[in-house]
N, C-alpha and C. Protein backbone atom coordinates (compact mmCIF):
# COMPACT_ATOMS: atom_id res chain seq x y z
N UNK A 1 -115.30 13.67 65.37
CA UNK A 1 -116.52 14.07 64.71
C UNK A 1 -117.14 15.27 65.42
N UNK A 2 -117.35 15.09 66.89
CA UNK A 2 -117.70 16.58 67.46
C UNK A 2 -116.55 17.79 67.33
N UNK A 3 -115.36 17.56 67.20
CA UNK A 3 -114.71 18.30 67.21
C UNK A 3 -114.65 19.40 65.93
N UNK A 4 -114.94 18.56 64.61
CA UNK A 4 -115.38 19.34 63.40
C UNK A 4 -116.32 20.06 63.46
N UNK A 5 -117.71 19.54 64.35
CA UNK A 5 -118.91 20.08 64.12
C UNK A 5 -119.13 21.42 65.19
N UNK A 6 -117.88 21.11 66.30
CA UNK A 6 -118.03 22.17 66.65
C UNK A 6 -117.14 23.29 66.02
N UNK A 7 -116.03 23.24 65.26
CA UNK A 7 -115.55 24.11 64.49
C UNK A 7 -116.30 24.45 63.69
N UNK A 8 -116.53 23.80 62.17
CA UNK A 8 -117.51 24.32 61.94
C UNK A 8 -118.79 25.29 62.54
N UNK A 9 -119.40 25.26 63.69
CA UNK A 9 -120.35 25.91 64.12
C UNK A 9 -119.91 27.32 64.53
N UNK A 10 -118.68 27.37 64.91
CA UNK A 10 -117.98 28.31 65.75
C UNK A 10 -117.38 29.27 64.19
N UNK A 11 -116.77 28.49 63.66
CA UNK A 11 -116.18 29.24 62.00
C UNK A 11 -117.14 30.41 61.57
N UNK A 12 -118.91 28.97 61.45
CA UNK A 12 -119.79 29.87 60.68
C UNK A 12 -119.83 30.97 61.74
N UNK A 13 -120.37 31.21 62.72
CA UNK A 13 -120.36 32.32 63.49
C UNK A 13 -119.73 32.92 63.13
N UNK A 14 -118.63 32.85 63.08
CA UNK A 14 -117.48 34.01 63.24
C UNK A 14 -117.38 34.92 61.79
N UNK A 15 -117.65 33.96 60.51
CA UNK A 15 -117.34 34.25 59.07
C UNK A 15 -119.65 35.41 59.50
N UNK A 16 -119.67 35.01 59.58
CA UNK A 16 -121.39 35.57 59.61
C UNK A 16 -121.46 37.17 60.25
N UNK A 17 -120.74 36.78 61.50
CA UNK A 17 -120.89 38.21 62.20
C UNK A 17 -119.57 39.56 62.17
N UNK A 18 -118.49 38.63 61.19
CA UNK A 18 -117.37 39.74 61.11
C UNK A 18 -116.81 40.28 62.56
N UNK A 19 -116.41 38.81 63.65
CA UNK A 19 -116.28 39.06 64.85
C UNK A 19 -115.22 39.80 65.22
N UNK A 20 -115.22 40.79 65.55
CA UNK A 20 -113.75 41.61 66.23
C UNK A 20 -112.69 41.20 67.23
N UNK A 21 -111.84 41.30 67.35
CA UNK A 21 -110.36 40.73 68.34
C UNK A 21 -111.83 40.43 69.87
N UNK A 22 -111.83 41.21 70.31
CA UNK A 22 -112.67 41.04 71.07
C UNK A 22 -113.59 40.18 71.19
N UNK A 23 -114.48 39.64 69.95
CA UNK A 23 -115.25 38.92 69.95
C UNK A 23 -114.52 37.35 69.92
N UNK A 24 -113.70 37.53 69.22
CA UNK A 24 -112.77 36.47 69.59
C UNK A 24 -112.47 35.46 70.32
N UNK A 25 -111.96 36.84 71.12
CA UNK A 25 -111.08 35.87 72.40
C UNK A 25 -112.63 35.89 73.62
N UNK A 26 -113.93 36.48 73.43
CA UNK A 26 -114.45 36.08 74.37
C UNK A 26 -115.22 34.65 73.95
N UNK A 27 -115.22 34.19 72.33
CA UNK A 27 -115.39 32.96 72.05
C UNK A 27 -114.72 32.14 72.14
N UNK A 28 -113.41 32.39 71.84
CA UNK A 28 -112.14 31.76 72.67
C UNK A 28 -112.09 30.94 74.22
N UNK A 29 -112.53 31.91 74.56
CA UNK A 29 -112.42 31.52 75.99
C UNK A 29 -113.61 30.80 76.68
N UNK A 30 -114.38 30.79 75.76
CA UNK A 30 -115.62 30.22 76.84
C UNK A 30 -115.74 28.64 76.48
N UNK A 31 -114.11 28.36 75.27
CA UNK A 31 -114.28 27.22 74.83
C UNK A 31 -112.56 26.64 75.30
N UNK A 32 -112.69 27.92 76.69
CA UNK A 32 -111.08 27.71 77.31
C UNK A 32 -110.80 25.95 78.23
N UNK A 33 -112.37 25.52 78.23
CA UNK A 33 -111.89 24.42 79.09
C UNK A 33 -111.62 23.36 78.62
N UNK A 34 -111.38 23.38 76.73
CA UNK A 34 -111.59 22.10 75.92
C UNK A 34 -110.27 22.33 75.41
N UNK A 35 -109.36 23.85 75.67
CA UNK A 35 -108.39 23.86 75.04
C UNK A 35 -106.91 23.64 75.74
N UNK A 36 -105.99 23.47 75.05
CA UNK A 36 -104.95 23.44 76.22
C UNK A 36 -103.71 24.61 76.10
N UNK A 37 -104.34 25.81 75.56
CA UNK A 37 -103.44 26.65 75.70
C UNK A 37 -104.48 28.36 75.64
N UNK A 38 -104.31 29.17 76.66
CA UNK A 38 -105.54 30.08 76.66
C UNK A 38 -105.10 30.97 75.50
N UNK A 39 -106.10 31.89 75.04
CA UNK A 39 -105.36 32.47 73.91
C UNK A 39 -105.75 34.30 74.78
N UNK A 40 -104.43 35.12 74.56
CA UNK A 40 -104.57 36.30 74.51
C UNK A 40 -104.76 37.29 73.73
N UNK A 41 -104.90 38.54 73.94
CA UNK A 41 -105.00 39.57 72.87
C UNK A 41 -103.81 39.26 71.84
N UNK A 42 -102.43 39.56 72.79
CA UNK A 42 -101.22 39.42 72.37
C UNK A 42 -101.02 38.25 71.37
N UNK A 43 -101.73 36.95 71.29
CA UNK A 43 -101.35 36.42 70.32
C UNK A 43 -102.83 36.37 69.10
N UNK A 44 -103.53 37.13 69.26
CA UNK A 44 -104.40 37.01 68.17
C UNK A 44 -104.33 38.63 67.69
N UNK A 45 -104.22 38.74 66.49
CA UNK A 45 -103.91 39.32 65.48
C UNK A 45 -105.93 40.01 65.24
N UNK A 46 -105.86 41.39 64.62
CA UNK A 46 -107.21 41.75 64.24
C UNK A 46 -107.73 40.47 62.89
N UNK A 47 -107.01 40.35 62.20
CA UNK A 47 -107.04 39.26 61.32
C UNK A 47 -107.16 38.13 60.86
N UNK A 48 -106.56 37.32 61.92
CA UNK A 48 -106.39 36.07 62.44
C UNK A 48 -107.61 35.42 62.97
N UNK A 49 -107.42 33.91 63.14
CA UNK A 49 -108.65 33.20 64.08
C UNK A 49 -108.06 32.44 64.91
N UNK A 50 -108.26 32.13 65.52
CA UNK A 50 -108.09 30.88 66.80
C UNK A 50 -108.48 29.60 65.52
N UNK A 51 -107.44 28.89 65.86
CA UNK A 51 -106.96 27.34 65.24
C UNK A 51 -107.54 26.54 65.93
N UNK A 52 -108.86 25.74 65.50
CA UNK A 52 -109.71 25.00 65.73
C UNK A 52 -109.80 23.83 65.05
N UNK A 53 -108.38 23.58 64.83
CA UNK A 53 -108.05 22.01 64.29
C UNK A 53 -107.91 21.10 65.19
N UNK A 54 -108.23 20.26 64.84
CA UNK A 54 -108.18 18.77 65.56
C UNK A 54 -107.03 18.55 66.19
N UNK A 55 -105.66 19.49 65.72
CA UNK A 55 -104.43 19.29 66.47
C UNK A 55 -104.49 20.19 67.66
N UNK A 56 -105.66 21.15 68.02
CA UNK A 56 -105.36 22.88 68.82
C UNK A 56 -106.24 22.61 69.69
N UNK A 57 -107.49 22.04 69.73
CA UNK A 57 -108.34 21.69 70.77
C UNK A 57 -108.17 20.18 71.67
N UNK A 58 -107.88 20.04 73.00
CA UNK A 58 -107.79 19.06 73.10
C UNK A 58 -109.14 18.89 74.17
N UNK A 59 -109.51 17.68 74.12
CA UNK A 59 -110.50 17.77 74.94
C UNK A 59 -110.43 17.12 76.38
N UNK A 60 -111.20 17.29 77.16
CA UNK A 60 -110.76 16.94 78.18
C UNK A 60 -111.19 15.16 78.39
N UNK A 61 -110.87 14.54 79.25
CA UNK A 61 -110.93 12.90 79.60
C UNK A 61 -111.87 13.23 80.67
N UNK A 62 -112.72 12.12 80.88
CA UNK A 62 -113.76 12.20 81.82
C UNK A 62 -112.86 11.91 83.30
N UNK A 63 -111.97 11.29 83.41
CA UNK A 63 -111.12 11.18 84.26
C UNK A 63 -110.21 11.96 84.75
N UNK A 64 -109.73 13.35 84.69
CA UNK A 64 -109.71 14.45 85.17
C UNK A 64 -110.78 15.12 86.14
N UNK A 65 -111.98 15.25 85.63
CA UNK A 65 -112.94 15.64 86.41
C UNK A 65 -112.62 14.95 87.96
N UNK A 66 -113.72 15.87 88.96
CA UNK A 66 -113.46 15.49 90.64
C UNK A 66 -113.79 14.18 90.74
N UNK A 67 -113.43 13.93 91.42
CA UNK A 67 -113.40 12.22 92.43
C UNK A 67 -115.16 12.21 92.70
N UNK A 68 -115.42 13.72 93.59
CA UNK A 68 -116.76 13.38 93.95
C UNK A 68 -118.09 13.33 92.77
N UNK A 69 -117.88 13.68 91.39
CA UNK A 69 -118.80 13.65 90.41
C UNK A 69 -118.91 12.15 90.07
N UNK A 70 -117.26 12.20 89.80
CA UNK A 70 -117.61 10.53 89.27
C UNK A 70 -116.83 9.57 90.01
N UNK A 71 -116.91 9.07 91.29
CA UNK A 71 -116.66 8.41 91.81
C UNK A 71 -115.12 8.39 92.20
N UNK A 72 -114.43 7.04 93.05
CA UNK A 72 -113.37 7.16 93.08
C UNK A 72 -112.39 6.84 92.49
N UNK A 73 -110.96 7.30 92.32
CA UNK A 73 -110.28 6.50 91.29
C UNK A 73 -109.70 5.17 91.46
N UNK A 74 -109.42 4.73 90.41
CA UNK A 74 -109.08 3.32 90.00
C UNK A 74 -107.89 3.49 90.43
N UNK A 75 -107.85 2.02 91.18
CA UNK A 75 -106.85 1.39 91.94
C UNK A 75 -106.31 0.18 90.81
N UNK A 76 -105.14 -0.20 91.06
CA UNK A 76 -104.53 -1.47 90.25
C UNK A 76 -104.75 -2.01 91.58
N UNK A 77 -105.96 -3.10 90.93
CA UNK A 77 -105.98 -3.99 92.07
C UNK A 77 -105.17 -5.31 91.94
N UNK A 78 -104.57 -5.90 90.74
CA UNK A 78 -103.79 -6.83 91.11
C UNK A 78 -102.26 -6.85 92.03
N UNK A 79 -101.94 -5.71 92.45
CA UNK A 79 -101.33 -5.34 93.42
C UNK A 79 -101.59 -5.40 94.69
N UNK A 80 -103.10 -4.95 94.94
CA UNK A 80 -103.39 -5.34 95.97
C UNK A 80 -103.45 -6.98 96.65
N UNK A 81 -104.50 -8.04 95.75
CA UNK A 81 -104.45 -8.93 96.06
C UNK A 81 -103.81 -9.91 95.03
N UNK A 82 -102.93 -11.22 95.63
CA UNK A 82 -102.29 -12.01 94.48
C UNK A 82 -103.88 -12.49 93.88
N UNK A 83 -103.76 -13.17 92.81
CA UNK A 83 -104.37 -14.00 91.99
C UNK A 83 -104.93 -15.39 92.59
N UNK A 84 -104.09 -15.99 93.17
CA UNK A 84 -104.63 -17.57 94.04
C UNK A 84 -104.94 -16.68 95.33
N UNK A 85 -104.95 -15.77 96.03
CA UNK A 85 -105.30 -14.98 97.72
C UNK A 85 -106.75 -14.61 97.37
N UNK A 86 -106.79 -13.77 95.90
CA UNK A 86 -108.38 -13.79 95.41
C UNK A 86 -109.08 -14.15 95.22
N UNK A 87 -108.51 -15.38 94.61
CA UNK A 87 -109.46 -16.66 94.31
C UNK A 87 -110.53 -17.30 95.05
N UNK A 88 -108.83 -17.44 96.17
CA UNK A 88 -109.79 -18.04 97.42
C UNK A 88 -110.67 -17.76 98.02
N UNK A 89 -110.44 -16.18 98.30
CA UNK A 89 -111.42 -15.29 99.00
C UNK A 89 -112.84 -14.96 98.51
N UNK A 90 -112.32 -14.86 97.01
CA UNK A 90 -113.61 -15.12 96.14
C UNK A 90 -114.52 -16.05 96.32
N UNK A 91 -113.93 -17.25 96.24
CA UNK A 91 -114.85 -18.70 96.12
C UNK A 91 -115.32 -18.85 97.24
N UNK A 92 -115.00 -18.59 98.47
CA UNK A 92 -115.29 -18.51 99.73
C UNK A 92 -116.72 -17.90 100.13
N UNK A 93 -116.25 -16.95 99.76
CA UNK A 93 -117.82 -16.16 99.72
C UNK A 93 -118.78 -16.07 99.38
N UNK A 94 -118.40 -16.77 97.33
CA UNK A 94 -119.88 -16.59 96.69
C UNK A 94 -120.26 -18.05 96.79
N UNK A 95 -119.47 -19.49 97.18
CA UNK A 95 -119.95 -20.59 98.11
C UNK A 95 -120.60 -20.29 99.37
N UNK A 96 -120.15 -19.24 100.05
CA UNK A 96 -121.28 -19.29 101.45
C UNK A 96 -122.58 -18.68 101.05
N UNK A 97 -122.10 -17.79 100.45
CA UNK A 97 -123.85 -17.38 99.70
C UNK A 97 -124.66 -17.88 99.11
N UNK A 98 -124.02 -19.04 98.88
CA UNK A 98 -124.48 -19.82 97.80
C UNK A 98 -125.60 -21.09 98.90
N UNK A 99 -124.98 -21.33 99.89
CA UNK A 99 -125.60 -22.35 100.76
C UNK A 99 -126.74 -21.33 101.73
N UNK A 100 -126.18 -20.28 102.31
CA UNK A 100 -127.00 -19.42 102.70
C UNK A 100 -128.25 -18.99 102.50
N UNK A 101 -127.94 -19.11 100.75
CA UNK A 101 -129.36 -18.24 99.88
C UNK A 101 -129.95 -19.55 99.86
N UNK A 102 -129.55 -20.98 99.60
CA UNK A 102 -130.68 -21.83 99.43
C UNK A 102 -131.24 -22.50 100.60
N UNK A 103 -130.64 -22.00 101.75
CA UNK A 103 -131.72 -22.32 103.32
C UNK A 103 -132.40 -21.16 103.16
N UNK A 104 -132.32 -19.78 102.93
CA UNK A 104 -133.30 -18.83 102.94
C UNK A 104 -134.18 -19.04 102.06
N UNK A 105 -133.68 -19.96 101.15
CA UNK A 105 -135.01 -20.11 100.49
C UNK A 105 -136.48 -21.18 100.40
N UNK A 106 -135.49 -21.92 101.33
CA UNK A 106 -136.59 -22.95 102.13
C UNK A 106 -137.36 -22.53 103.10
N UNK A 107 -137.39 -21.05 103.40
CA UNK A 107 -138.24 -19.93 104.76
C UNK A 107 -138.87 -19.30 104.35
N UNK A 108 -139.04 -18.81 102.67
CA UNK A 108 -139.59 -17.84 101.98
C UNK A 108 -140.65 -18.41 101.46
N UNK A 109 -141.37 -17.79 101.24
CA UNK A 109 -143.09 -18.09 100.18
C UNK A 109 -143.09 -17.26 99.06
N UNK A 110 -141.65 -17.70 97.98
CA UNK A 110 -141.68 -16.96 96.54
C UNK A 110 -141.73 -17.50 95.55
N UNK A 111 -142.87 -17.66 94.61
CA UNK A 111 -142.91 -17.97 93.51
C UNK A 111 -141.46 -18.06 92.45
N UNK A 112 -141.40 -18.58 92.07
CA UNK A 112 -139.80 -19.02 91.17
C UNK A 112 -138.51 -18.52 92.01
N UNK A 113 -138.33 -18.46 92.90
CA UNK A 113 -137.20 -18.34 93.94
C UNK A 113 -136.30 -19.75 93.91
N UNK A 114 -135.18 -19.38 93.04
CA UNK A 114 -134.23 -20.26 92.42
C UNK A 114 -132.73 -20.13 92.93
N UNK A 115 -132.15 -20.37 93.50
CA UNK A 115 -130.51 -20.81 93.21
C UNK A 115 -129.48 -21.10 92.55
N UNK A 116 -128.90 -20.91 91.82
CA UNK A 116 -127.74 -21.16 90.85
C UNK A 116 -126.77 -21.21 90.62
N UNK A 117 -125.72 -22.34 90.74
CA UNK A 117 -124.41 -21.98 90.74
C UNK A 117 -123.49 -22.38 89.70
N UNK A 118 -122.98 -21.49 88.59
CA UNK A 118 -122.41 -22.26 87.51
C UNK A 118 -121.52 -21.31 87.03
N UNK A 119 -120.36 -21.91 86.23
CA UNK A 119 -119.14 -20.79 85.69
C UNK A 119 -118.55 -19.73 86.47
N UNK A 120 -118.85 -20.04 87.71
CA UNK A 120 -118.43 -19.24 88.66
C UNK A 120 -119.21 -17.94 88.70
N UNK A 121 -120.16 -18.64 88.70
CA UNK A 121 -121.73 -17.24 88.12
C UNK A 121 -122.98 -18.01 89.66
N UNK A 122 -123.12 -17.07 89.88
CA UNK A 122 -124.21 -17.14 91.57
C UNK A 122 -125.41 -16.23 90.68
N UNK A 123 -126.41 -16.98 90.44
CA UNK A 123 -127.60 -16.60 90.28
C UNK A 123 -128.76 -16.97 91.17
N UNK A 124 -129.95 -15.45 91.53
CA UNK A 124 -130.81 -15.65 92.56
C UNK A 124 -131.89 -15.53 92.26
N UNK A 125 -132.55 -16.25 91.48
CA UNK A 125 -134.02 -15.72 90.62
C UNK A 125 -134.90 -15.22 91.86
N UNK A 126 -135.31 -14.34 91.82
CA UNK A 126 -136.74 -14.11 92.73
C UNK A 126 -138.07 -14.27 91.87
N UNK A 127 -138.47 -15.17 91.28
CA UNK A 127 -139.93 -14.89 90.33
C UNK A 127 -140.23 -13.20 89.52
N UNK A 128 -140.98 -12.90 89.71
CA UNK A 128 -141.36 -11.45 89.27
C UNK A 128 -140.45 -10.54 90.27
N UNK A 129 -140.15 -10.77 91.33
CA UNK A 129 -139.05 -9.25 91.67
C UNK A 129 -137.60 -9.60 91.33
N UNK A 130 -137.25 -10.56 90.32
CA UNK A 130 -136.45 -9.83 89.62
C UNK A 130 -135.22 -11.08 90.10
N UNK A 131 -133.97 -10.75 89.63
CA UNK A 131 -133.16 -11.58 89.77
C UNK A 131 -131.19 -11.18 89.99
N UNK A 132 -130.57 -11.28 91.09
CA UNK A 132 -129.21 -11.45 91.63
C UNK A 132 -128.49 -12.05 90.95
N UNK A 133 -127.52 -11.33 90.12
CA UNK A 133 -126.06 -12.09 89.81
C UNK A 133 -124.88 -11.66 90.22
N UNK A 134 -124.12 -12.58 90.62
CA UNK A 134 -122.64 -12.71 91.65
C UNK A 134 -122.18 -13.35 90.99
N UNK A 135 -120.82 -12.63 91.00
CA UNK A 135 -119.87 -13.26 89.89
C UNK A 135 -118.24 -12.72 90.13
N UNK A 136 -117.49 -13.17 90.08
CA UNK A 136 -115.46 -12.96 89.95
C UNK A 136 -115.55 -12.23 88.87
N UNK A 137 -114.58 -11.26 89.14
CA UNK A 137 -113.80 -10.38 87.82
C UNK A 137 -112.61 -10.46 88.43
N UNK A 138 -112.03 -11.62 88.04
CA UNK A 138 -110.56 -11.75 88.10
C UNK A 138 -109.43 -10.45 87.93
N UNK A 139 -109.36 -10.12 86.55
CA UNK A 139 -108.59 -8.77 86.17
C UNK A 139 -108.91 -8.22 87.08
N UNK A 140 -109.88 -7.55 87.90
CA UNK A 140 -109.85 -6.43 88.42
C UNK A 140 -109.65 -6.91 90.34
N UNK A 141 -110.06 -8.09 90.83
CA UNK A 141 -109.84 -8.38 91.78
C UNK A 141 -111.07 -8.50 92.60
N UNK A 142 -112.47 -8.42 91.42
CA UNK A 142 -113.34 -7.61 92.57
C UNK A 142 -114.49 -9.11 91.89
N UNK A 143 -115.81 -8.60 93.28
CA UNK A 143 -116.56 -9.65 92.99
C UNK A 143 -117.75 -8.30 92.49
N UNK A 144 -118.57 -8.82 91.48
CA UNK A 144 -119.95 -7.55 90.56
C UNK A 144 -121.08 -8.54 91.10
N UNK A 145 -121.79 -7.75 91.41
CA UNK A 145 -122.81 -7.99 91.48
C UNK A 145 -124.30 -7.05 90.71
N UNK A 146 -125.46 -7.54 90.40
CA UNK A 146 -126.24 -7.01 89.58
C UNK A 146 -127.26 -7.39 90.43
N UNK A 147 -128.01 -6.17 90.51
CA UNK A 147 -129.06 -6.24 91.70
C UNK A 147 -130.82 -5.65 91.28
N UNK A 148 -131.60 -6.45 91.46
CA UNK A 148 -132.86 -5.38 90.75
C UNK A 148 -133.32 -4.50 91.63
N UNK A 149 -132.45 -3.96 92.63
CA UNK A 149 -132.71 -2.95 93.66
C UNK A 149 -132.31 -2.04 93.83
N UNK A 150 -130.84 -1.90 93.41
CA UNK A 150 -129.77 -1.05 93.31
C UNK A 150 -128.91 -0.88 92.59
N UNK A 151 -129.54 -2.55 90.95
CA UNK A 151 -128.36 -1.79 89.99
C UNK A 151 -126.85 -2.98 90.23
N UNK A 152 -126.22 -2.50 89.69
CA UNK A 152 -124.85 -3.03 89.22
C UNK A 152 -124.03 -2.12 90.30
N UNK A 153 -122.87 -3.25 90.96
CA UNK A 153 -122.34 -2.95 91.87
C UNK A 153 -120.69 -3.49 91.78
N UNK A 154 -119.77 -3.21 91.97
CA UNK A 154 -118.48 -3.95 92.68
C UNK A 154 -117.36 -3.56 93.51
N UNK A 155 -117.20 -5.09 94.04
CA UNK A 155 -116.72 -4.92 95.69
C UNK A 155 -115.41 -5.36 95.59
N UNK A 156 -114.89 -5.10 96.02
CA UNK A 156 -113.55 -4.61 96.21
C UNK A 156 -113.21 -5.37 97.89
N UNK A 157 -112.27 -5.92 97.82
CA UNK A 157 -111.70 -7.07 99.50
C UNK A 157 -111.27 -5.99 99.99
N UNK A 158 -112.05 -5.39 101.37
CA UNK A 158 -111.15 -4.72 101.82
C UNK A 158 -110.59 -5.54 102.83
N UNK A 159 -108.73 -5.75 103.39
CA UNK A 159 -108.62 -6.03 104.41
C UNK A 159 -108.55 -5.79 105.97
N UNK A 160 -109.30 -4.85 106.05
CA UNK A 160 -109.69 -4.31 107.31
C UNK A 160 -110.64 -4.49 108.01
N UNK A 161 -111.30 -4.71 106.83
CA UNK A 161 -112.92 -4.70 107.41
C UNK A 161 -113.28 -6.14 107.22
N UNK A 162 -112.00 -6.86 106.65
CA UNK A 162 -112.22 -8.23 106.36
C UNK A 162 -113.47 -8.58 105.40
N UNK A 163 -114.08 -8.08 104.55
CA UNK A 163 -115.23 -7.93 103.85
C UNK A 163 -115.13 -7.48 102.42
N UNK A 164 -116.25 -7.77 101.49
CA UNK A 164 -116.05 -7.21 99.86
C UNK A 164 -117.08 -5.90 100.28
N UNK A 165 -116.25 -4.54 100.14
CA UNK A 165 -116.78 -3.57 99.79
C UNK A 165 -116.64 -2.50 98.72
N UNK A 166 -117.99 -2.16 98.14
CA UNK A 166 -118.60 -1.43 97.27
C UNK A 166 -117.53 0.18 98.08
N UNK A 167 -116.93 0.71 96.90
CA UNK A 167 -115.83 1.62 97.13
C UNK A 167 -116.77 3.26 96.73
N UNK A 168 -117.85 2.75 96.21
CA UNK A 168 -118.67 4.51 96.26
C UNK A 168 -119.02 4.50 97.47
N UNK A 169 -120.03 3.32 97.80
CA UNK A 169 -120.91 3.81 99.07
C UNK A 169 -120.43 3.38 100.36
N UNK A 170 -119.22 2.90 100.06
CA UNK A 170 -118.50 1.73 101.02
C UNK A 170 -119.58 0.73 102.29
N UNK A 171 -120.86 -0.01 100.99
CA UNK A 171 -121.20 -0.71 101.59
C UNK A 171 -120.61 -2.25 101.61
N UNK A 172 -121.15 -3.04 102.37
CA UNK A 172 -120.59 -4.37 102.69
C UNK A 172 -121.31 -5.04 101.53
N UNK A 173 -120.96 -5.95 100.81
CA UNK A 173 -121.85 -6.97 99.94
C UNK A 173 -122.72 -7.64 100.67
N UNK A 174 -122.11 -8.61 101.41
CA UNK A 174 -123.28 -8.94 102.82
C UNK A 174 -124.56 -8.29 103.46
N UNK A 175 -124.31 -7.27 103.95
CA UNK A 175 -124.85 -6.16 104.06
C UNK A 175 -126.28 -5.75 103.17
N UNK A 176 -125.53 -5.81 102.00
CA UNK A 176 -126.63 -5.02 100.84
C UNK A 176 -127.15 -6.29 100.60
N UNK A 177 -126.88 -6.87 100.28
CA UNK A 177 -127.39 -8.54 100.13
C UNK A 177 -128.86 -8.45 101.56
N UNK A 178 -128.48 -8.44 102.25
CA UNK A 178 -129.48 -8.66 103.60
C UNK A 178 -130.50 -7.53 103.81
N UNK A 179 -130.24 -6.33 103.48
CA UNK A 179 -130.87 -5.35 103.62
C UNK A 179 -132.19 -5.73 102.16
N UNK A 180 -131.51 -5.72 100.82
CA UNK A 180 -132.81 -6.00 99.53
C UNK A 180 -133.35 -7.01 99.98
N UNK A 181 -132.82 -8.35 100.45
CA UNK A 181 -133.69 -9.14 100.10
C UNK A 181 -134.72 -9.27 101.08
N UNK A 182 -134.00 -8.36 102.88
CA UNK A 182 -135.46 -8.68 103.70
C UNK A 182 -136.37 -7.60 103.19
N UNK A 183 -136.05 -6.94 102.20
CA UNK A 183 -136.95 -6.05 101.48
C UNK A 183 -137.88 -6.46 100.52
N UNK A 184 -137.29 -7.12 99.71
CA UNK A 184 -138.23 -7.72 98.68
C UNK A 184 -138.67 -9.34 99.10
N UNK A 185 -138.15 -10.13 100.26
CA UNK A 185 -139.09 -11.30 100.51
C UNK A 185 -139.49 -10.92 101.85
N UNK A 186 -140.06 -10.15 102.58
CA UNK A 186 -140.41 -9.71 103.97
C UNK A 186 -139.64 -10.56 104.80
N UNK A 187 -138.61 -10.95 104.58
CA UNK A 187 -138.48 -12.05 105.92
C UNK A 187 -136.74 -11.75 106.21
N UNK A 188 -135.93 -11.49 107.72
CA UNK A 188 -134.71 -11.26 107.58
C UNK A 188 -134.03 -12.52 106.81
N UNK A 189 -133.05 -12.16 106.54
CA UNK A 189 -131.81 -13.19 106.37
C UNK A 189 -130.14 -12.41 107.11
N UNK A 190 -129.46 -13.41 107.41
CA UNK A 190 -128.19 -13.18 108.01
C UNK A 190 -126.99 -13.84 106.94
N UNK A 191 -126.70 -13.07 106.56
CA UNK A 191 -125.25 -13.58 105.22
C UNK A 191 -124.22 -13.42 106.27
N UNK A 192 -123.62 -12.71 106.85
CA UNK A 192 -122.50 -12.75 107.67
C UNK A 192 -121.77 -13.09 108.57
C-alpha cells in the first residue's frame, strides 16, 4: 500500500514537471536506499522512467539496520539452552522470587501489596504504584518481565554470570528487581 502511494506521488511529480534525465536520476537516487539496484545515466533513456513497480522497489527490513539503533540480534535460543535445563532454571528463580517478594512484603507499609503465583505467571501488585509480571517464554528460552518502572523487559540465562540477563542493557533481573522496588517501597530488598 505505501509502495503505490509512493509511486503514485513520485509519477505525479514527474508527469507535472516534465522532469529531465537529470531530474530523474536525482529522484532516483534519493529513493536509492529503498531500491535494490542504483540506476545510471546509462540505463535511463531521455524518455523513459525508473520502474516503480512493486516488483523494482524493494524495501528495506527493519533488521538490516545497525545493531546499535535497534538493539541486538536474535539469537536461536533453543540451542543455547535444552528445554527441561530451562525449565528448571526458570522455575527456580521465579519460585525464589516468589518466597522472597512475600517476606518483603511482610516489611513494607503498602496498600494492596499482593503476591501471586499462577500459570507459571509471578504477579506483584504494588496498590497505586503499579504492578510486576514474571513469566517463562519457553520458545524463546527467556524469562519477560513487565515493570511499571522500566517497561517490558527479557532476560536471557546467561551462563557466566550464572544469572537472567536483559541483553540491551545487560542488566541482572535480580538486580533491576532490587533497584525499582527499593525505589518505589523505600525499603532495600536482597533477591540474590
Amino acid at each position: 500500500m505505501a509502495i503505490r502511494s509512493l509511486r503514485r506521488t513520485v509519477l505525479g511529480a514527474l508527469k507535472r514537471t516534465q522532469a529531465s534525465t537529470s531530474s530523474l536520476l536525482e529522484t532516483h537516487n534519493s529513493l536509492s536506499n529503498y531500491c535494490a539496484e542504483p540506476l545510471t545515466s546509462a540505463s535511463l533513456s531521455p524518455s523513459s522512467r525508473p520502474n516503480f513497480s512493486c516488483n523494482s522497489i524493494y524495501c528495506r527490513r527493519l533488521s538490516s539496520l545497525s545493531e546499535e539503533a535497534h538493539g541486538p540480534a536474535a539469537i536461536n535460543y533453543s540451542s543455547v539452552l535444552q528445554e527441561d535445563e530451562y525449565n528448571k532454571l526458570a522455575n527456580s528463580t521465579i519460585h525464589d522470587l516468589l518466597d522472597k517478594l512475600e517476606e518483603y512484603g511482610d516489611s513494607v507499609e503498602i496498600d494492596g501489596y499482593d503476591v501471586d503465583y499462577g500459570n507459571e505467571v509471578l504477579t506483584l501488585k504494588l496498590g497505586n504504584l503499579g504492578t510486576y509480571v514474571i513469566n517463562k517464554q519457553t520458545p524463546n528460552r527467556q524469562i519477560w518481565m513487565s515493570s511499571p518502572v522500566s517497561g517490558p523487559s527479557r532476560f536471557d540465562w546467561d551462563q557466566n554470570a550464572q544469572a537472567w540477563i536483559y541483553r540491551r542493557t545487560k542488566q541482572n533481573l535480580s538486580k533491576v528487581l532490587e533497584i525499582e522496588l527499593e525505589k518505589l517501597c523505600e525499603k532495600p530488598i536482597s533477591l540474590s
